[in-house]
Structures are given as C-alpha cells and as structure tokens.
N, C-alpha and C. Protein backbone atom coordinates (compact mmCIF):
# COMPACT_ATOMS: atom_id res chain seq x y z
N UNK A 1 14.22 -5.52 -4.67
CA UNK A 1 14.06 -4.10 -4.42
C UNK A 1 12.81 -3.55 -5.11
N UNK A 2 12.57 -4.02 -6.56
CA UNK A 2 11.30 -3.78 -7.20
C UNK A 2 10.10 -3.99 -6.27
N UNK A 3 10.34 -5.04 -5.83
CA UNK A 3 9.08 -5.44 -5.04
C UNK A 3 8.69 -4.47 -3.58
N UNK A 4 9.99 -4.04 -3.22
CA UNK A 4 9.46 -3.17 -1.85
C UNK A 4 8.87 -2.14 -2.21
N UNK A 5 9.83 -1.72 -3.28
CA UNK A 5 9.53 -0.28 -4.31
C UNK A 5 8.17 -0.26 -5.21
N UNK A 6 7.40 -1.55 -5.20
CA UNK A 6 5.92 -1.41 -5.35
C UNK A 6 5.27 -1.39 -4.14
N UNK A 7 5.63 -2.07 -3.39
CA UNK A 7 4.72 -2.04 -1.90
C UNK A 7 4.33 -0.75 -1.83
N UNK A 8 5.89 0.07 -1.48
CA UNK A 8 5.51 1.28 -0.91
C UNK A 8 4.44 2.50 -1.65
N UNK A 9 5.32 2.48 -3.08
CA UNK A 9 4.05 2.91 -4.55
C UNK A 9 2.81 3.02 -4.04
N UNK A 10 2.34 2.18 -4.10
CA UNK A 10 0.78 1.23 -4.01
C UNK A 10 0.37 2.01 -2.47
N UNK A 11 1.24 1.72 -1.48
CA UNK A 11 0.56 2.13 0.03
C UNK A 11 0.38 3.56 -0.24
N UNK A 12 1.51 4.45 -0.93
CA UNK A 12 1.73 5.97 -0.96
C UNK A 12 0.70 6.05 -1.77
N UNK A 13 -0.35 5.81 -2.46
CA UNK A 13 -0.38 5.83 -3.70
C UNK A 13 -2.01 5.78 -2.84
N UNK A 14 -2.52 4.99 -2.30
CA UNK A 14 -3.95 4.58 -1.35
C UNK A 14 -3.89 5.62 -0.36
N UNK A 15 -2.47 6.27 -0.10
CA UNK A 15 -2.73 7.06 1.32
C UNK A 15 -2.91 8.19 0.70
N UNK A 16 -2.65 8.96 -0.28
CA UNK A 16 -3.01 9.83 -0.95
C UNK A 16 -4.33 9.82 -1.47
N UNK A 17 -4.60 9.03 -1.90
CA UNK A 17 -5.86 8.92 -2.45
C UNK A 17 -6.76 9.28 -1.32
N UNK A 18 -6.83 8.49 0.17
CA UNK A 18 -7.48 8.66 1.28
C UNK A 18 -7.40 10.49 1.48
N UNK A 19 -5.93 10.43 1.66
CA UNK A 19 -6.28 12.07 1.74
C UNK A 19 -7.30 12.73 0.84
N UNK A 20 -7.00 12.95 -0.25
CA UNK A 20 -7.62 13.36 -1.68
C UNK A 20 -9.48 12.98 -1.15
N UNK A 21 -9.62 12.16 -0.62
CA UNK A 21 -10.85 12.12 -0.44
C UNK A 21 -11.48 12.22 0.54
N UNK A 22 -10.91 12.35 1.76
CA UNK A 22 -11.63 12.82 3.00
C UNK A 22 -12.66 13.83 3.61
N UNK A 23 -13.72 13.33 3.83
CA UNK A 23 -14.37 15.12 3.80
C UNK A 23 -14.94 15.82 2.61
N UNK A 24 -14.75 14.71 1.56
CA UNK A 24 -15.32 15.23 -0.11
C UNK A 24 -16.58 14.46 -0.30
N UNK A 25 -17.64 15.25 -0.71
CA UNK A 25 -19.07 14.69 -0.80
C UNK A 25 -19.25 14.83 -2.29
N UNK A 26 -18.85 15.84 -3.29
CA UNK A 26 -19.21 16.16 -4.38
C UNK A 26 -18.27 15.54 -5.24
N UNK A 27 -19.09 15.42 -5.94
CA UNK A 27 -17.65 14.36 -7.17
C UNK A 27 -16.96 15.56 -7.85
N UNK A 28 -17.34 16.73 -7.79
CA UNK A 28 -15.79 17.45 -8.68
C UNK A 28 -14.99 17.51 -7.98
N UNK A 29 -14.87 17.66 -6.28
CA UNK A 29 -14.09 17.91 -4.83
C UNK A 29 -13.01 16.61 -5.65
N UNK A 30 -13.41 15.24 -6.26
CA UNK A 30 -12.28 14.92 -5.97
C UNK A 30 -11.77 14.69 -6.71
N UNK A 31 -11.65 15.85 -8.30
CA UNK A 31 -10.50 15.90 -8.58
C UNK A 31 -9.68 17.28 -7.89
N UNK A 32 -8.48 16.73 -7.51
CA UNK A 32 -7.52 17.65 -6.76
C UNK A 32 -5.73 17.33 -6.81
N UNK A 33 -5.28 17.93 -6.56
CA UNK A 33 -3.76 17.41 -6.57
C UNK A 33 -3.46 16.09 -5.56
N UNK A 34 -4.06 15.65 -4.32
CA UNK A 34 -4.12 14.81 -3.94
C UNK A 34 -4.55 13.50 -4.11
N UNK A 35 -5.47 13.65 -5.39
CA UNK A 35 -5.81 12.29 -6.00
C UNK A 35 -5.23 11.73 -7.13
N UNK A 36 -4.50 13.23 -7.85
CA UNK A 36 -3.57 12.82 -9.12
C UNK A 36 -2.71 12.29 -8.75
N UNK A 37 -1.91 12.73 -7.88
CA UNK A 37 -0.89 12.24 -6.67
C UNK A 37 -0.97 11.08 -6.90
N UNK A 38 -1.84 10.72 -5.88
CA UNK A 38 -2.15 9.10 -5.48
C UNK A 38 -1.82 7.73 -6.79
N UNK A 39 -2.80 8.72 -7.45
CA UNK A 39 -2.87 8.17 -8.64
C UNK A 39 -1.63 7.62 -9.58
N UNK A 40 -1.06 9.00 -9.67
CA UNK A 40 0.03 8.98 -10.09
C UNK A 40 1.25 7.79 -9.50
N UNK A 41 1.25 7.94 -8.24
CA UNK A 41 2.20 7.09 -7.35
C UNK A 41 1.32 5.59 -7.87
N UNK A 42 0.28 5.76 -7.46
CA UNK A 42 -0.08 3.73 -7.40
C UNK A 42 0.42 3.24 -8.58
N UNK A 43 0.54 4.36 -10.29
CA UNK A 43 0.75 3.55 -11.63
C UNK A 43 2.08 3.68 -11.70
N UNK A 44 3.01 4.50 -10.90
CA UNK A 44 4.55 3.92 -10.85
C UNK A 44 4.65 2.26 -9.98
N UNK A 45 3.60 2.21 -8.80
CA UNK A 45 4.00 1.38 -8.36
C UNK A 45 3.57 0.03 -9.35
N UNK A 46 2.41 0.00 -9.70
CA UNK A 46 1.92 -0.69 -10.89
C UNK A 46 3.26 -1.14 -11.95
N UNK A 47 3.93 -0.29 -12.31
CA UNK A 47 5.26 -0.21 -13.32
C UNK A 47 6.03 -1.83 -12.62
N UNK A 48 6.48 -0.68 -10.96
CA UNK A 48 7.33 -1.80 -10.42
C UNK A 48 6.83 -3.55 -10.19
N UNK A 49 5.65 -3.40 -9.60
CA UNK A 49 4.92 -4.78 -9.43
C UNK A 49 5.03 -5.59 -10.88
N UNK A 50 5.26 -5.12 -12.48
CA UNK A 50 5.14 -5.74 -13.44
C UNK A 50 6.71 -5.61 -14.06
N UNK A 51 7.52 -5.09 -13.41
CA UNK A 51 8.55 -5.30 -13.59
C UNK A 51 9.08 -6.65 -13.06
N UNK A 52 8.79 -6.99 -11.12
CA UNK A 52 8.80 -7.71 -10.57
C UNK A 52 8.50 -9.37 -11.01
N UNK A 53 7.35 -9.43 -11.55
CA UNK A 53 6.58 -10.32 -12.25
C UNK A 53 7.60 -10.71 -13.53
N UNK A 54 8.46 -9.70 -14.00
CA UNK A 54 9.20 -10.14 -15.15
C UNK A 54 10.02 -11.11 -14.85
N UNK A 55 10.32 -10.78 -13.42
CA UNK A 55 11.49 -11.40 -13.25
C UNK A 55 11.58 -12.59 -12.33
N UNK A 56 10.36 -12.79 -11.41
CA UNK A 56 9.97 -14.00 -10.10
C UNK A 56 9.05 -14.32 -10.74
N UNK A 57 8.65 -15.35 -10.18
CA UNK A 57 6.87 -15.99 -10.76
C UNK A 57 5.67 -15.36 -9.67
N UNK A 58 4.67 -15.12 -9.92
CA UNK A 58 3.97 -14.93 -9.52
C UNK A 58 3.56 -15.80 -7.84
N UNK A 59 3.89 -16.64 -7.60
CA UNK A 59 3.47 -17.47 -6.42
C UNK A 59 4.73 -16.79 -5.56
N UNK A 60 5.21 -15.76 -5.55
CA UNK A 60 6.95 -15.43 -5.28
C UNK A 60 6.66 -13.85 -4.71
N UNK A 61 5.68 -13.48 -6.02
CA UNK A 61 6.13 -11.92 -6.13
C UNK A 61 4.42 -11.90 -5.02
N UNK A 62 3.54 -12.34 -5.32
CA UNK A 62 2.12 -12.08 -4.95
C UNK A 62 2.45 -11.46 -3.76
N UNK A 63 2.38 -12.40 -2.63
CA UNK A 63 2.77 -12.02 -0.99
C UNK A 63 3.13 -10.57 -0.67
N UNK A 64 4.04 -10.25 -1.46
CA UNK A 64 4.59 -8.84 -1.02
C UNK A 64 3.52 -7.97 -1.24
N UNK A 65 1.95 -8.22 -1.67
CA UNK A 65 1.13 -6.79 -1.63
C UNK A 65 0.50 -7.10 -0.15
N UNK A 66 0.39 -7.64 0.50
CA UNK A 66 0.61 -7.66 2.20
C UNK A 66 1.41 -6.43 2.30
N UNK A 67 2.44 -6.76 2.18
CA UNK A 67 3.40 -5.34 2.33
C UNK A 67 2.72 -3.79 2.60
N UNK A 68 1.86 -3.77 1.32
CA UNK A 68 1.15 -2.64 1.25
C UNK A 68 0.30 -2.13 2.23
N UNK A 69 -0.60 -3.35 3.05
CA UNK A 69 -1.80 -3.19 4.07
C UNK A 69 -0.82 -2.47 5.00
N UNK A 70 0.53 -3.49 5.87
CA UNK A 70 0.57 -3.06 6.82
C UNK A 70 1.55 -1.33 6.45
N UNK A 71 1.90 -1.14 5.47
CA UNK A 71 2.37 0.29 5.81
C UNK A 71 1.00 1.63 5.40
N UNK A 72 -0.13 0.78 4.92
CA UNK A 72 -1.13 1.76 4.72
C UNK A 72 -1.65 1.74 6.61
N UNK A 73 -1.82 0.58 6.96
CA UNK A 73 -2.02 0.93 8.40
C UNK A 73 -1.70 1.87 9.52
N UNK A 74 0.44 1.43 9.09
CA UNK A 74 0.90 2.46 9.84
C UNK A 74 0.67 3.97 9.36
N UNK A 75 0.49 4.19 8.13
CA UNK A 75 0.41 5.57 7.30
C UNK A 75 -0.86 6.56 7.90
N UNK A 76 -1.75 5.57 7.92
CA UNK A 76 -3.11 5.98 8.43
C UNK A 76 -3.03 6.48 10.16
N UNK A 77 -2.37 5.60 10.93
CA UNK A 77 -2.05 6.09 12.44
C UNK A 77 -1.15 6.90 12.33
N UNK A 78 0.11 7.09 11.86
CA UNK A 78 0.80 8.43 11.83
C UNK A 78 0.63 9.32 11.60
N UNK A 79 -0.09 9.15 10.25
CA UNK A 79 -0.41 10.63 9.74
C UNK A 79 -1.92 11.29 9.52
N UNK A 80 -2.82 9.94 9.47
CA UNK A 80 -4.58 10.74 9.79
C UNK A 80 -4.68 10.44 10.93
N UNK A 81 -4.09 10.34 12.44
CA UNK A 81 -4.24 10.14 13.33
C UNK A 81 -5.28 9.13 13.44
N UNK A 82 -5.71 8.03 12.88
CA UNK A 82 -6.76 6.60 12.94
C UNK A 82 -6.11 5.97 14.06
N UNK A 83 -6.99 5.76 15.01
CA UNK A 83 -6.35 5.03 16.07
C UNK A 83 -6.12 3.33 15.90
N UNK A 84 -5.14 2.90 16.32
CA UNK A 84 -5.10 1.57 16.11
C UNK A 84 -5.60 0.49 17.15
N UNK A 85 -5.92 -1.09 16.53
CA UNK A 85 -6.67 -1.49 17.18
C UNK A 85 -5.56 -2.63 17.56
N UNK A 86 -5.90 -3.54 18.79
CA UNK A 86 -5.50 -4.85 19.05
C UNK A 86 -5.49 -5.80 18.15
N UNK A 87 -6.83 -5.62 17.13
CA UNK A 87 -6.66 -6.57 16.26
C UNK A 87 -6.39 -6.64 14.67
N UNK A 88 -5.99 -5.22 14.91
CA UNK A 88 -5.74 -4.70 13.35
C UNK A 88 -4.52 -4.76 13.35
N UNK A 89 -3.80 -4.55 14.53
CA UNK A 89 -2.10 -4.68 15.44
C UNK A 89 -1.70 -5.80 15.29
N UNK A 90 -2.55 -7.04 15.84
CA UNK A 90 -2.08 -8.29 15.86
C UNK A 90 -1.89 -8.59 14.04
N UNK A 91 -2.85 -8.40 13.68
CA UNK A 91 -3.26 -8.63 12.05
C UNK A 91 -2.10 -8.56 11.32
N UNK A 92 -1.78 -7.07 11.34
CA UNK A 92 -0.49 -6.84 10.47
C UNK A 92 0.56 -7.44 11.22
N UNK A 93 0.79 -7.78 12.36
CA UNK A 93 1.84 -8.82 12.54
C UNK A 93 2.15 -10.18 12.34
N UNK A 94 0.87 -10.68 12.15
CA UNK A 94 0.63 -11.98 11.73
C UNK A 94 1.08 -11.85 9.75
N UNK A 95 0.40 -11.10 9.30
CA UNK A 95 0.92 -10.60 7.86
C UNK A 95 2.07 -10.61 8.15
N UNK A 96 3.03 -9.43 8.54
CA UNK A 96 4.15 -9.46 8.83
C UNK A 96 4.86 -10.58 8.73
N UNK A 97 4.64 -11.62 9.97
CA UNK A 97 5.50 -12.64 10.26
C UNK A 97 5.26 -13.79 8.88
N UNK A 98 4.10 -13.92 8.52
CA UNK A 98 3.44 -15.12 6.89
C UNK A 98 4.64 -14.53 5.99
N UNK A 99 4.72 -13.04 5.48
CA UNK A 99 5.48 -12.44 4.55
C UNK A 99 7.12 -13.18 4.60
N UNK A 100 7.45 -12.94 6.12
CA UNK A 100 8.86 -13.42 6.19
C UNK A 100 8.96 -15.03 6.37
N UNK A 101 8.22 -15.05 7.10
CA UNK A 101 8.07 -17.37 6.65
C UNK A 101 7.99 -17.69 4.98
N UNK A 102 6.94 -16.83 4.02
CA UNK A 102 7.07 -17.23 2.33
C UNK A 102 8.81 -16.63 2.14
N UNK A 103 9.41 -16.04 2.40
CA UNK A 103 10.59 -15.68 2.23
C UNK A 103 11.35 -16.07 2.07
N UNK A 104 11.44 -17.37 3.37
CA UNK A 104 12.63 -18.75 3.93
C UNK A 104 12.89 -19.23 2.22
N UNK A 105 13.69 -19.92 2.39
CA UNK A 105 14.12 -20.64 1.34
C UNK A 105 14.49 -22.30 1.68
C-alpha cells in the first residue's frame, strides 16, 4: 500500500508542480500555493517510498516509480487537457503490463 501511496504522492506532487508552473516566466511567479503544494505532496510521497524501502529491497520496491509516469500521463490528459499520443498510449501500457509481469511471483 506504501508503495501505491508513493506513486500517487510523487505523480500529485509533479502535477502540481506542472500546474504551479505553467505560463510562469519570472522566477518569483513560481513561488505560489501550487508549487508548495506539489512540493509538499512529492516529500510525503518521498516519506512513503522510504518507508517502502524499509521494508522490500530495492530490486522489489524500484519498478513501482513507473507507476508514477503513467498516472502523471493520465493527470496531464484529464486535467491540462495534453492530448495523448499512440505512442505515449502504447508506452504506458507496455510500463503498465512490465510493472505487473515484476509482480508475478
């Protein structure tokens, strides 16, 4: 559960940040509540990922920051309207499917 519960951290955490910076040219623009945010979220998820690590080995826990790409992908088409591609589509499914093959036991 740690481990999904960093994925998501980490993705929430980049998609905020993206917000926080969109459209900002001047470096004070980006400090804002949207980048503390971000911020904020990626070092909870940070927490969980080293919680994770306490407890799997690293060749175990690694894989799951895949996790992160494909829900920053979907995050980005839902909600900044980024259109998606065939091969950014195929991509995260291929991720997808690697994630659940390291899984097997």
């Amino acid at each position: 559960m740690s481990l999904i519960g960093g994925a998501a951290c980490a993705a929430g955490g980049q998609f905020l940040l993206a917000v926080g910076a969109r459209e900002r040219t001047e470096i004070v623009s980006f400090l804002n509540h949207w980048i503390a945010m971000g911020l904020a979220l990626y070092g909870l998820g940070t927490i969980f990922w080293i919680y994770s690590l306490s407890k799997a080995a690293l060749v175990q826990v690694y894989p799951f920051t895949v996790l992160t790409y494909a829900l920053i992908y979907l995050c980005s088409i839902l909600f900044l309207d980024e259109r998606p591609t065939l091969s950014g589509t195929c991509g995260v499914a291929l991720v997808l499917v690697g994630l659940y093959l390291l899984t097997l036991k």
